[in-house]
C-alpha atoms as a PDB file:
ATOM      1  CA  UNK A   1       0.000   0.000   0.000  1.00  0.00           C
ATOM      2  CA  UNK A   2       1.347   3.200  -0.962  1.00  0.00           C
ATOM      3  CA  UNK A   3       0.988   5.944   2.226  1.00  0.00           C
ATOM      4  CA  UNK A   4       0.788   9.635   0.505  1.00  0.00           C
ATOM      5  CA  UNK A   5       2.900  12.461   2.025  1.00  0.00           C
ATOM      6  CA  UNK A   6       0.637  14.466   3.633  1.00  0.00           C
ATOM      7  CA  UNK A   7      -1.187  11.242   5.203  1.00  0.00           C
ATOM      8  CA  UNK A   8       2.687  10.385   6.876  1.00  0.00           C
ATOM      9  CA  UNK A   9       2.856  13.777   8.597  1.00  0.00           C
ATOM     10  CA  UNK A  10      -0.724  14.341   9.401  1.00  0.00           C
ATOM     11  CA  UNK A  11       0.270  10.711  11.309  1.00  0.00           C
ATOM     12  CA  UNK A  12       2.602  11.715  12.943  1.00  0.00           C
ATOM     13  CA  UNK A  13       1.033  14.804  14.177  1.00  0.00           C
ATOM     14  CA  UNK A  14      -1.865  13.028  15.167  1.00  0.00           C
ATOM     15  CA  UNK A  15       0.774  10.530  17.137  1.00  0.00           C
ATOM     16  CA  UNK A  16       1.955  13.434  19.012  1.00  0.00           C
ATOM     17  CA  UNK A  17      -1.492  14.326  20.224  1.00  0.00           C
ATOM     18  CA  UNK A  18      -1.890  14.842  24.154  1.00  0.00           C
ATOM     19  CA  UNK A  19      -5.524  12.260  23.482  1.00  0.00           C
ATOM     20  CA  UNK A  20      -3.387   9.967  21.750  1.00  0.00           C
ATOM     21  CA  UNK A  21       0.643  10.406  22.602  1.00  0.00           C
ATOM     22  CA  UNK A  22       1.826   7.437  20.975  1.00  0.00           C
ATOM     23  CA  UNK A  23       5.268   7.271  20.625  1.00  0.00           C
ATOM     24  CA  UNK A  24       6.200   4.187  19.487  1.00  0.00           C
ATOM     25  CA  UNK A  25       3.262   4.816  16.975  1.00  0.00           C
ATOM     26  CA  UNK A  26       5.785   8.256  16.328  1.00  0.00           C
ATOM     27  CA  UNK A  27       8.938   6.794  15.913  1.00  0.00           C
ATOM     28  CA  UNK A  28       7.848   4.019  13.675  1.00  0.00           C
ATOM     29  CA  UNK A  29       6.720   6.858  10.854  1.00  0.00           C
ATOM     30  CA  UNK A  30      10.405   7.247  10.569  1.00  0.00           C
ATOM     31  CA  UNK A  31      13.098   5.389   8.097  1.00  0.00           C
ATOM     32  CA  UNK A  32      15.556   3.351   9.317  1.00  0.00           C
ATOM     33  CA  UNK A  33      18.033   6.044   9.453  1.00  0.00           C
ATOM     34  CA  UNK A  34      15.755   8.951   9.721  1.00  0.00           C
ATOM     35  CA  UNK A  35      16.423  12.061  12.074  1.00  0.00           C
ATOM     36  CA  UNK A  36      14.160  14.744  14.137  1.00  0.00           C
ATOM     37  CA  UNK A  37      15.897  17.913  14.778  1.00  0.00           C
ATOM     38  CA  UNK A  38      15.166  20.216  16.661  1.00  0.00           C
ATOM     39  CA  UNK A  39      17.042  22.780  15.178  1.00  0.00           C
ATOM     40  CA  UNK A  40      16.389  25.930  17.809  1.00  0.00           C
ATOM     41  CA  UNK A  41      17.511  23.620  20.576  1.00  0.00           C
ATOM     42  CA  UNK A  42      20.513  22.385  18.331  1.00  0.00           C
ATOM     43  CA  UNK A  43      19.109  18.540  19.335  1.00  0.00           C
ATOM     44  CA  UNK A  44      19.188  15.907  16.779  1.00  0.00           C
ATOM     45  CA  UNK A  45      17.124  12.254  17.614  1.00  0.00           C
ATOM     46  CA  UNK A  46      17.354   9.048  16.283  1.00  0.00           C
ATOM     47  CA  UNK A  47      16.451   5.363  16.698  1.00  0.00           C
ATOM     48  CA  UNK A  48      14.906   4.824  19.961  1.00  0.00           C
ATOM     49  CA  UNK A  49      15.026   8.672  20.748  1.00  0.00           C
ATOM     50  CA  UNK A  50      13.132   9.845  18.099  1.00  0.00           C
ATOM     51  CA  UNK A  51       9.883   9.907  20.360  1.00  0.00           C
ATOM     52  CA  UNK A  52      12.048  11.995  23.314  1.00  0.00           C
ATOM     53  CA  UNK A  53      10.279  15.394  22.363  1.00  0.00           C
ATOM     54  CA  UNK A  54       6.714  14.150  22.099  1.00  0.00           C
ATOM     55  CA  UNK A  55       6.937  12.142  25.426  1.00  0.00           C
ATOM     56  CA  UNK A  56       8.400  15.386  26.515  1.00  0.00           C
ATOM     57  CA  UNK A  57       5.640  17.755  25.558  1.00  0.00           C
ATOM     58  CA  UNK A  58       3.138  15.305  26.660  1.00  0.00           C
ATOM     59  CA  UNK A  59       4.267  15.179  30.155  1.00  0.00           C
ATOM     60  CA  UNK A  60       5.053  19.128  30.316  1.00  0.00           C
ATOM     61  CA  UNK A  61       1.904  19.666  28.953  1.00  0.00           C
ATOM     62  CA  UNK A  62      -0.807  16.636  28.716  1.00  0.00           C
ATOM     63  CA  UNK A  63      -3.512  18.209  26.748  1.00  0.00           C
ATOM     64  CA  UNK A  64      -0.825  19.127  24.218  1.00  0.00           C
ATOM     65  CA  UNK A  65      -2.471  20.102  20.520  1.00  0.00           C
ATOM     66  CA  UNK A  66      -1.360  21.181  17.375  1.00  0.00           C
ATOM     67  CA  UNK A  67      -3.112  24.034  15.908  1.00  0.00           C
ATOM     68  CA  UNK A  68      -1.919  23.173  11.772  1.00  0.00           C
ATOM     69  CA  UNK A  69      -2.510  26.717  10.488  1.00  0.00           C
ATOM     70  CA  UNK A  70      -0.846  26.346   7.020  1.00  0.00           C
ATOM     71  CA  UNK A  71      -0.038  22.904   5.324  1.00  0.00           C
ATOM     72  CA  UNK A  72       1.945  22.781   2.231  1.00  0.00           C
ATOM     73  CA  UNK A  73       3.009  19.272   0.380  1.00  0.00           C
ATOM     74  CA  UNK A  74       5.305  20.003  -2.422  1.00  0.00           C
ATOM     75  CA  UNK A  75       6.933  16.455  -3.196  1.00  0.00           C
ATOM     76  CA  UNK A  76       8.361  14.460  -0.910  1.00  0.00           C
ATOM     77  CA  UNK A  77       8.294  17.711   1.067  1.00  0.00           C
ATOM     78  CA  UNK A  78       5.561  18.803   3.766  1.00  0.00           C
ATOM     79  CA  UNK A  79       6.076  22.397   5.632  1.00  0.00           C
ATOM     80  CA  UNK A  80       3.597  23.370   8.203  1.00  0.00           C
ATOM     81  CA  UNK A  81       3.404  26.454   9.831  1.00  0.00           C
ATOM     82  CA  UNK A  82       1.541  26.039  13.673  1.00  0.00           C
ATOM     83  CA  UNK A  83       1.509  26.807  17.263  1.00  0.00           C
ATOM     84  CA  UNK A  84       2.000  23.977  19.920  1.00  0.00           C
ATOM     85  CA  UNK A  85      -0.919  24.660  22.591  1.00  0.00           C
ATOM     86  CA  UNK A  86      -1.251  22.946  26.197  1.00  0.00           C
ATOM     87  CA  UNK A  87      -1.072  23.742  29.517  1.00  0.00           C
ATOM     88  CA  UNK A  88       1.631  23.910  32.153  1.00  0.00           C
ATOM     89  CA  UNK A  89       0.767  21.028  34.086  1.00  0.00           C
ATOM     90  CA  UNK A  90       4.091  18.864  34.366  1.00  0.00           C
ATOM     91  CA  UNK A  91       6.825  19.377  35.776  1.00  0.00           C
ATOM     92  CA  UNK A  92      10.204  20.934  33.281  1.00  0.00           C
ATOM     93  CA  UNK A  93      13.186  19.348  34.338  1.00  0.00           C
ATOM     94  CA  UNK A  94      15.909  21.802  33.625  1.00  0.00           C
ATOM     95  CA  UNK A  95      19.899  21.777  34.084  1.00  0.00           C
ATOM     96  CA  UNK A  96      19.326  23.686  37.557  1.00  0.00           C
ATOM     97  CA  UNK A  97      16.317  21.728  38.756  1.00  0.00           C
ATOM     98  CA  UNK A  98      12.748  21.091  38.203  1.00  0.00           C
ATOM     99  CA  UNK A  99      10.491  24.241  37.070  1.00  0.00           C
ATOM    100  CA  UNK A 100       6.871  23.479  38.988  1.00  0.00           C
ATOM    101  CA  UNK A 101       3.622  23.812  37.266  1.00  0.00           C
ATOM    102  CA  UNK A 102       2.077  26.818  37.062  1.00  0.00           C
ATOM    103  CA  UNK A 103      -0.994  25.755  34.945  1.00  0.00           C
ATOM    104  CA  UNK A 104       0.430  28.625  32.161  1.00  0.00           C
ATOM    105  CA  UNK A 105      -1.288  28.336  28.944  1.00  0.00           C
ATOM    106  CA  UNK A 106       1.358  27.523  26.165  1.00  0.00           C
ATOM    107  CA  UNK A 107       1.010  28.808  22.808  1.00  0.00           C
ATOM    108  CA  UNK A 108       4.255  28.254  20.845  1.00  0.00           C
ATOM    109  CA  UNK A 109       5.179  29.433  17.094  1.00  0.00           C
ATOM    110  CA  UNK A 110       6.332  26.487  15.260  1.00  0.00           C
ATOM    111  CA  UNK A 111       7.341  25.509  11.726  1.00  0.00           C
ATOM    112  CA  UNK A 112       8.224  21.948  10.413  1.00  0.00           C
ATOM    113  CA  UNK A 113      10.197  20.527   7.893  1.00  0.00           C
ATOM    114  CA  UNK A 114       9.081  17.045   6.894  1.00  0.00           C
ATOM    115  CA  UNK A 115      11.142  14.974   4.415  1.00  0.00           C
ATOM    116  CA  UNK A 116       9.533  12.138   3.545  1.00  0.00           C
ATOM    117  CA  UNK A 117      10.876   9.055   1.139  1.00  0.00           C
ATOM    118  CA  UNK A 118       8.941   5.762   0.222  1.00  0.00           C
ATOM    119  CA  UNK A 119       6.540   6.392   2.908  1.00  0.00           C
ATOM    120  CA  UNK A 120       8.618   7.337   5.758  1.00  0.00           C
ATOM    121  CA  UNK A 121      10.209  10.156   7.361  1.00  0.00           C
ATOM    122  CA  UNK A 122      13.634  10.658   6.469  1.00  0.00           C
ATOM    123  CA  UNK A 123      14.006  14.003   7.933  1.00  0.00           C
ATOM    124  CA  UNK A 124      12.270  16.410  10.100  1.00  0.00           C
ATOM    125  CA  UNK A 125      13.267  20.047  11.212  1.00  0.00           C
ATOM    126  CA  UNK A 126      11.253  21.249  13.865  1.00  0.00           C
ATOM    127  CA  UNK A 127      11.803  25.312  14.606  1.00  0.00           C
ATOM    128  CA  UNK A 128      10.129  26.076  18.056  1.00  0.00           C
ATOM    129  CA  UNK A 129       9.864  29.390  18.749  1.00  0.00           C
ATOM    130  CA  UNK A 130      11.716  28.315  22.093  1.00  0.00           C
ATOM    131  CA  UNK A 131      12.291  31.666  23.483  1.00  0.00           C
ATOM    132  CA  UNK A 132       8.622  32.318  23.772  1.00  0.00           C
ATOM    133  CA  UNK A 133       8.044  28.915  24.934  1.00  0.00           C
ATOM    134  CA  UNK A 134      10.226  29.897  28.000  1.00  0.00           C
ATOM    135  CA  UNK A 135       8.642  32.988  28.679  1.00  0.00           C
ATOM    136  CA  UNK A 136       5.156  31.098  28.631  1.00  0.00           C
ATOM    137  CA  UNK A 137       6.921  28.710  31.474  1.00  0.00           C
ATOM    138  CA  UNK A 138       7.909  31.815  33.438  1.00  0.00           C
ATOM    139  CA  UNK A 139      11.770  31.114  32.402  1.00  0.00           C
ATOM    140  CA  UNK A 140      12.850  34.903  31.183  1.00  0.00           C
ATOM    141  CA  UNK A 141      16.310  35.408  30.251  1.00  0.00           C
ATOM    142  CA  UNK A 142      18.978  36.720  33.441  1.00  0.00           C
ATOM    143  CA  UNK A 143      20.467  39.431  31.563  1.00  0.00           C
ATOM    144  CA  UNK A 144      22.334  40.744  34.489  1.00  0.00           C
ATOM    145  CA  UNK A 145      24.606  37.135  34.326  1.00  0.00           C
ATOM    146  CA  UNK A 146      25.171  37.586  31.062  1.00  0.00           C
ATOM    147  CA  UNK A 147      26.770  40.961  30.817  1.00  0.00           C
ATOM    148  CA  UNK A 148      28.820  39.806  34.062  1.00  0.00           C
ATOM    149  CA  UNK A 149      30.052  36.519  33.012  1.00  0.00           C
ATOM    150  CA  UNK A 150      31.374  38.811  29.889  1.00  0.00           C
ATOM    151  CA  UNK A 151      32.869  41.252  31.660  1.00  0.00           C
ATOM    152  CA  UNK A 152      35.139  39.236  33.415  1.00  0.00           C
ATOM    153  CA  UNK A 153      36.511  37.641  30.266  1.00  0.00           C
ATOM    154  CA  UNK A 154      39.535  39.646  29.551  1.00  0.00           C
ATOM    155  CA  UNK A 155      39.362  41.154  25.634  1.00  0.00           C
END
């Protein structure tokens, strides 16, 4: 049976779903040797850890959706411009400890890159607007640090 390129990535969206979150159902969209990056983050996932992110979002936020507000199949090629929506309910584990919930509404600016070959991702380049994703977690940037931690490298 021959799988169309839209129906892949609407898939794996659907996958992704906070109703549905099923990430083995996720991963196996992929190729063999197919990759998810997410390219703001400069993360790259393969094999087994191509479902990391969508466990992720589904336990940060379990009524994750989302929104597909423009959907464009040109070939083998799918881009889709959306917002990831939830709410703050799960904990964000974070290199200096765990950020509580603060039941935030998330509303996230997205695009995706899908590359898809013989029925199967090969590629896909997520761009999270991850800067307003921390903001809508309460994470703003420390400015101060910054501009301290450069001072004190000598020019």
């Amino acid at each position: 049976m021959h799988t169309s390129t839209e129906s892949v990535v609407r898939a794996a969206y659907r996958a992704a779903e906070g109703s549905v979150l099923d990430v083995q159902g996720f991963r196996d969209l992929f190729a063999e040797d197919g990759v998810f990056n997410n390219v703001v983050a400069g993360e790259s996932y393969r094999g087994e850890h191509l479902g990391d992110l969508v466990a992720f979002m589904g336990a940060l936020a379990p009524d994750v959706h989302r929104d597909l507000h423009r959907f464009h199949v040109m070939g083998n090629v799918v881009t889709v411009e959306l917002t990831i929506q939830g709410t703050f309910t799960g904990p964000f584990e974070t290199p200096a400890g765990t950020i509580r919930p603060t039941g935030a509404k998330l509303n996230i600016p997205t695009a995706d890159f899908w590359y898809v070959e013989n029925g199967k991702i090969k590629e896909f380049n997520c761009y999270v607007g991850l800067s307003i994703m921390l903001a809508q977690l309460g994470v703003e940037p420390d400015f101060a640090s910054a501009v301290a931690a450069s001072t004190a490298v000598p020019s």
